[in-house]
PDB file of N, CA and C in Angstrom:
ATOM      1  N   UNK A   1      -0.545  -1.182   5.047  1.00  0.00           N
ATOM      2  CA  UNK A   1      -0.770  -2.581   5.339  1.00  0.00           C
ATOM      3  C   UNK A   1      -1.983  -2.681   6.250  1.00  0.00           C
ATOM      4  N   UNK A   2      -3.009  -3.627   5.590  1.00  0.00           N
ATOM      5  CA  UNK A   2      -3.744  -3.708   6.765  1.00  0.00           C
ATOM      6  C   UNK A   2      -4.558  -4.938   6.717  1.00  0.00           C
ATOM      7  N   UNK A   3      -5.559  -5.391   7.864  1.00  0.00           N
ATOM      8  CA  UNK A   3      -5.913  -6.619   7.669  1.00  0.00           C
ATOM      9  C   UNK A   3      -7.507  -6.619   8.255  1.00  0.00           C
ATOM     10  N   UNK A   4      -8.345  -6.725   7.379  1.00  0.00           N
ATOM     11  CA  UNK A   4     -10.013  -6.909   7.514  1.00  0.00           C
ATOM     12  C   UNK A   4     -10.405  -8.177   8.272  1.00  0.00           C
ATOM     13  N   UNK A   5     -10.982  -7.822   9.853  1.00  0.00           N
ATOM     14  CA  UNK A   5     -11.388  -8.556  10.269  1.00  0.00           C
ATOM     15  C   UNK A   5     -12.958  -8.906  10.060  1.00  0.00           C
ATOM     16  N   UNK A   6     -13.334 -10.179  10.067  1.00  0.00           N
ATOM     17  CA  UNK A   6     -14.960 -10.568  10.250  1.00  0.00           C
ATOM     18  C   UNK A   6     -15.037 -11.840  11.385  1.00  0.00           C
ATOM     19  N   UNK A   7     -15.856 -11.431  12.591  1.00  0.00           N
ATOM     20  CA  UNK A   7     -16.849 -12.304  12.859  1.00  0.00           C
ATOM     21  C   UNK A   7     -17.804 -12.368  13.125  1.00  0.00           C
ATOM     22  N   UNK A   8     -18.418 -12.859  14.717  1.00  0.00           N
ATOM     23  CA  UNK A   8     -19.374 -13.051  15.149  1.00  0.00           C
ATOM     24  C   UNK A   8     -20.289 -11.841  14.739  1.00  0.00           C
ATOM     25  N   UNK A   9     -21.603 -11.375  15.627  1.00  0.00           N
ATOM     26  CA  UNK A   9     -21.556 -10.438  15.842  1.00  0.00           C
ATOM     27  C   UNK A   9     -20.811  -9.359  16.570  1.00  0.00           C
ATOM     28  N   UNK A  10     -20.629  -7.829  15.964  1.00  0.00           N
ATOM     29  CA  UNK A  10     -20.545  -7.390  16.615  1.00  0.00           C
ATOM     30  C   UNK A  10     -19.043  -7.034  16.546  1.00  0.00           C
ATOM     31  N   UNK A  11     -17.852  -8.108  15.551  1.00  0.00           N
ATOM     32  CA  UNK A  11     -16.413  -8.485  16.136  1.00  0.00           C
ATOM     33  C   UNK A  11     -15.691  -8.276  14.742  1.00  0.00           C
ATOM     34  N   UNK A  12     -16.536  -6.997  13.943  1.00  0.00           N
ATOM     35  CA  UNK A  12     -16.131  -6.703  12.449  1.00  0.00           C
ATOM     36  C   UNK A  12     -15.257  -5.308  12.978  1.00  0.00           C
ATOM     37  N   UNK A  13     -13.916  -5.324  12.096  1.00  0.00           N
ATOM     38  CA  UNK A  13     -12.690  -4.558  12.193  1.00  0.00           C
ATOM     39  C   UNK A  13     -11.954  -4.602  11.153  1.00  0.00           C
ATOM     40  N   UNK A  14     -11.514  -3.486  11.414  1.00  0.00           N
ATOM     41  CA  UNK A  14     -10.035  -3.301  10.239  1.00  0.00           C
ATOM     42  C   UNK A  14      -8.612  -2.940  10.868  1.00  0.00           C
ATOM     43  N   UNK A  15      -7.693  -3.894  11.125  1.00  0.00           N
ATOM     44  CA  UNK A  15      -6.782  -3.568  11.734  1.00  0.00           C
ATOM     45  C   UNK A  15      -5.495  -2.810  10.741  1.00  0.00           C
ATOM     46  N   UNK A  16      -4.886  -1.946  10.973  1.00  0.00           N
ATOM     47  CA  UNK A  16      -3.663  -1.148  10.099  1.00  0.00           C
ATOM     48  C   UNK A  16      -2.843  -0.620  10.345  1.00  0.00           C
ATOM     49  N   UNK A  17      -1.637  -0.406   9.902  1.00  0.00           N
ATOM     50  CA  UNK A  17       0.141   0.308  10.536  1.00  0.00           C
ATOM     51  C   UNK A  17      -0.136   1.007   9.759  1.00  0.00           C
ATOM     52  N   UNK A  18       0.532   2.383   9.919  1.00  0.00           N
ATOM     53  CA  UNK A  18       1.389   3.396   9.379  1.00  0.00           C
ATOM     54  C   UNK A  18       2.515   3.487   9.510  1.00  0.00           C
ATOM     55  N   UNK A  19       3.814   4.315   8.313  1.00  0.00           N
ATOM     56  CA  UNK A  19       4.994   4.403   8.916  1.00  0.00           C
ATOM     57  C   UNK A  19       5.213   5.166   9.919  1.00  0.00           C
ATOM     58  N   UNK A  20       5.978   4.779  10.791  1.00  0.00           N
ATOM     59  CA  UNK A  20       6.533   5.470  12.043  1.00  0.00           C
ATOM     60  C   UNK A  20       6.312   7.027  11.567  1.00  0.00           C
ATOM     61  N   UNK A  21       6.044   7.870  12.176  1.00  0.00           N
ATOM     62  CA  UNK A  21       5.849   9.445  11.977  1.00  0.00           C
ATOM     63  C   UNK A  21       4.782   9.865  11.466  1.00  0.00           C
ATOM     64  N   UNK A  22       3.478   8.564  10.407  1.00  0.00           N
ATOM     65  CA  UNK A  22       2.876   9.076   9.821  1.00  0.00           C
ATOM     66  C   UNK A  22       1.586   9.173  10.157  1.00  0.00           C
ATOM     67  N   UNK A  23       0.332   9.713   9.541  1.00  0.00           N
ATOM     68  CA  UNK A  23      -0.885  10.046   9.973  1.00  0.00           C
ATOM     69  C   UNK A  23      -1.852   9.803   8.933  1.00  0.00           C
ATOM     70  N   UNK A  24      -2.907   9.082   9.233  1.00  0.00           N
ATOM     71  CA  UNK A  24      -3.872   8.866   7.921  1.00  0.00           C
ATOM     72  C   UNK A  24      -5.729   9.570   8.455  1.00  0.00           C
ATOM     73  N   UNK A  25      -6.094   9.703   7.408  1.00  0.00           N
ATOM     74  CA  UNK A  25      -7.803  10.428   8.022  1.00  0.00           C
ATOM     75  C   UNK A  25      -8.402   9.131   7.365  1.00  0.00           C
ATOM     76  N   UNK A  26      -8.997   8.431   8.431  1.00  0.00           N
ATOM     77  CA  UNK A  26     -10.215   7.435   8.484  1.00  0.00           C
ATOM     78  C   UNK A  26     -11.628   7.896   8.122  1.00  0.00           C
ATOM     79  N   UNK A  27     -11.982   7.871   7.365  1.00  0.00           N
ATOM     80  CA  UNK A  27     -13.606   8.330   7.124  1.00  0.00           C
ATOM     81  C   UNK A  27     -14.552   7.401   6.387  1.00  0.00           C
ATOM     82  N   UNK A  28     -15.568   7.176   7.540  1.00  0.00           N
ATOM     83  CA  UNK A  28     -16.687   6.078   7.250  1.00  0.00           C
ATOM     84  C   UNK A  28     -17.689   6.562   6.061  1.00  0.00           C
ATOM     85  N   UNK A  29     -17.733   6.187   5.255  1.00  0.00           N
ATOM     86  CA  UNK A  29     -18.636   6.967   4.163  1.00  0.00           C
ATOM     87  C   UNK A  29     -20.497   6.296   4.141  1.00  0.00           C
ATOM     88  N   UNK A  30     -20.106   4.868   4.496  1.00  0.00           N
ATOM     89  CA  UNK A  30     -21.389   3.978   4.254  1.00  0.00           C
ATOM     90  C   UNK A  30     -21.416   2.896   5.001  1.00  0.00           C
ATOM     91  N   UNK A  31     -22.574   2.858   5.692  1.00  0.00           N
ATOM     92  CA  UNK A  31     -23.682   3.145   6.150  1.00  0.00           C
ATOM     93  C   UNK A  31     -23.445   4.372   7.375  1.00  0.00           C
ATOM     94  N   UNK A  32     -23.597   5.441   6.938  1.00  0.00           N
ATOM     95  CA  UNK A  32     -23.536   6.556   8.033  1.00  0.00           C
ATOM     96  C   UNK A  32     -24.634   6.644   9.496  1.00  0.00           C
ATOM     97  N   UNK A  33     -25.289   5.932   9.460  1.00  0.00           N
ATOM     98  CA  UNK A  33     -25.808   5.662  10.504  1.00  0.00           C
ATOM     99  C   UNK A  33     -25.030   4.880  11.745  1.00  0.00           C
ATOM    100  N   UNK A  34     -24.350   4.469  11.576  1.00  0.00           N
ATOM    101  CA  UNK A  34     -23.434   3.274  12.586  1.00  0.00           C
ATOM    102  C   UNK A  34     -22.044   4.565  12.821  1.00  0.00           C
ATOM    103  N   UNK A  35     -21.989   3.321  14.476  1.00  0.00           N
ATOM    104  CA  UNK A  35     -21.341   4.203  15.198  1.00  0.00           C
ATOM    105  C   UNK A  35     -19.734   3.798  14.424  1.00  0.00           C
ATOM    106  N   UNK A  36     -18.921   4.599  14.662  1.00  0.00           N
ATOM    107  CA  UNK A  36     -16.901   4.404  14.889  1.00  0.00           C
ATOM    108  C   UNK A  36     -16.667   4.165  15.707  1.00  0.00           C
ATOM    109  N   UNK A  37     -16.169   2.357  16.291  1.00  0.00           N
ATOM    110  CA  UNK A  37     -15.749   2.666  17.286  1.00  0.00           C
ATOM    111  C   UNK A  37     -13.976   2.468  17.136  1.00  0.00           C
ATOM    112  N   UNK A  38     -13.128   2.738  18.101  1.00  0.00           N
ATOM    113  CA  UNK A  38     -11.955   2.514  17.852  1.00  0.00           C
ATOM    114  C   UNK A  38     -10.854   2.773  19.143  1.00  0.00           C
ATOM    115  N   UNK A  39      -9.761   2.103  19.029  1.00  0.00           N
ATOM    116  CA  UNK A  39      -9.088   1.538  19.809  1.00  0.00           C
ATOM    117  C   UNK A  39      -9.464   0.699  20.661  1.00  0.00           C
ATOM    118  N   UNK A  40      -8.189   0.374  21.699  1.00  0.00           N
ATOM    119  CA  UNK A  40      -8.399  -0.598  22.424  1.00  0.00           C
ATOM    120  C   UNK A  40     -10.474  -0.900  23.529  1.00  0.00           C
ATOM    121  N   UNK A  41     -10.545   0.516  23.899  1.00  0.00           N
ATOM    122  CA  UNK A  41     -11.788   0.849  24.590  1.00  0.00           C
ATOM    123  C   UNK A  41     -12.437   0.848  23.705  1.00  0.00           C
ATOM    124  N   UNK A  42     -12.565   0.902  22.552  1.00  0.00           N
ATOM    125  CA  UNK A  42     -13.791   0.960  22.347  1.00  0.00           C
ATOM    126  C   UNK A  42     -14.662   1.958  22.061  1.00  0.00           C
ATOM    127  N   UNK A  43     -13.605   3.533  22.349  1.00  0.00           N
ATOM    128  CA  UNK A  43     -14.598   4.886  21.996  1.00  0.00           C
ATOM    129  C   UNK A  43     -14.938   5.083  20.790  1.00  0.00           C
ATOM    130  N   UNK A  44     -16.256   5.848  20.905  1.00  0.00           N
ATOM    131  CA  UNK A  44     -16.750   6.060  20.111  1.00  0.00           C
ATOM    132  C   UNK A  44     -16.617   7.763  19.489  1.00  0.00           C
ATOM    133  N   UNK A  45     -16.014   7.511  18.001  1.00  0.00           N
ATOM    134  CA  UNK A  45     -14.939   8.570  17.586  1.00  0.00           C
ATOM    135  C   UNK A  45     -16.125   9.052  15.958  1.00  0.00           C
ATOM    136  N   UNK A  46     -15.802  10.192  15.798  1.00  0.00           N
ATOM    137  CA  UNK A  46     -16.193  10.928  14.455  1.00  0.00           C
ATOM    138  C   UNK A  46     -16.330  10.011  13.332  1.00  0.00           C
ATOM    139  N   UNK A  47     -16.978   9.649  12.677  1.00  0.00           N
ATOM    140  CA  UNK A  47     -17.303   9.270  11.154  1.00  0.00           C
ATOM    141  C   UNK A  47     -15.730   9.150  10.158  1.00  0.00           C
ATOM    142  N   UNK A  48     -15.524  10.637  10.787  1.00  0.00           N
ATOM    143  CA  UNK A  48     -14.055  11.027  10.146  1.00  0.00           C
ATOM    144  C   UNK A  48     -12.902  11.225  10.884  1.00  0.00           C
ATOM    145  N   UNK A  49     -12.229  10.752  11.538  1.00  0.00           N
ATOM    146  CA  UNK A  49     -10.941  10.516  12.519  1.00  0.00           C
ATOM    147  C   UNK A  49      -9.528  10.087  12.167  1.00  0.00           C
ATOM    148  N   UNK A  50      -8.647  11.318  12.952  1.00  0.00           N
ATOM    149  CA  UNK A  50      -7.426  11.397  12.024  1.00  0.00           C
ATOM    150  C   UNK A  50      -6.666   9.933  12.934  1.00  0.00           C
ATOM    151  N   UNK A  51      -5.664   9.615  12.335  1.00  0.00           N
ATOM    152  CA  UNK A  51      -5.097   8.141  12.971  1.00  0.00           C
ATOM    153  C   UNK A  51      -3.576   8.375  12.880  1.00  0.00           C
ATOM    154  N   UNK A  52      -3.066   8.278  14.200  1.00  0.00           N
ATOM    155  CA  UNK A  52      -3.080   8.079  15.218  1.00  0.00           C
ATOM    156  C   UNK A  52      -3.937   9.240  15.598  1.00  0.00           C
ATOM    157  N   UNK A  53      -4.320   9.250  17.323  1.00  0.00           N
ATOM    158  CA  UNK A  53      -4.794  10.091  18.397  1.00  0.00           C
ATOM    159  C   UNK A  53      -6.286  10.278  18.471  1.00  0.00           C
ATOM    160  N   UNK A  54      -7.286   9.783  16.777  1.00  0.00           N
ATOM    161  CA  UNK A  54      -8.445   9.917  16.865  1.00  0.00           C
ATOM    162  C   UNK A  54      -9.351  11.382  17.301  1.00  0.00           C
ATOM    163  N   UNK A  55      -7.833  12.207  16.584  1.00  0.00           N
ATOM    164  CA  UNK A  55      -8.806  12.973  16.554  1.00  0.00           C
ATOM    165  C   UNK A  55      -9.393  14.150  15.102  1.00  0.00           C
ATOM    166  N   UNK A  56      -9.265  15.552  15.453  1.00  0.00           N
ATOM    167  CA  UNK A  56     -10.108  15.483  13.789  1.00  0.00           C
ATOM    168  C   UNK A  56      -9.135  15.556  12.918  1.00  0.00           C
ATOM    169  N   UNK A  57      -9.563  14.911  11.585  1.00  0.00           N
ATOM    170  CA  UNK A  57      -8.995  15.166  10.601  1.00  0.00           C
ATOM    171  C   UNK A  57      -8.009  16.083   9.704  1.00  0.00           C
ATOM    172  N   UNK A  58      -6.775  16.216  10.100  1.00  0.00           N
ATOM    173  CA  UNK A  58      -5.978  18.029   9.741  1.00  0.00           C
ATOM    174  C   UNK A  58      -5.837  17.837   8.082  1.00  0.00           C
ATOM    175  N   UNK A  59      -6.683  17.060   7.345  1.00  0.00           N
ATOM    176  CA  UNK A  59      -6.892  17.432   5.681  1.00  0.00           C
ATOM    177  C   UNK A  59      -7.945  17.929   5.178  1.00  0.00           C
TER     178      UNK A  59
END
């Protein structure tokens, strides 16, 4: 489930659940130049980032 945000600048997102226990790999394919950012702060995470914990990918 998930839900594509658009606005202003700057305020473009994709918000999404997993089931309880589970883990998905996020990977930005295009425009690879632009940063990932993610969660609440705002860090700035790998192209390819496993979800939850943001970190690398275990596939």
């Amino acid at each position: 489930d998930f839900g594509l945000i658009v606005g202003g600048i700057y305020e473009d997102g994709i918000d999404f659940s997993l089931a309880s226990g589970a883990s998905a790999c996020f990977e930005l394919t295009s425009p690879t130049t632009l940063p990932v950012l993610a969660g609440a702060n705002r860090a700035v995470v790998d192209p390819q980032v496993e979800i939850p914990g943001f970190g690398v990918c275990s596939q």
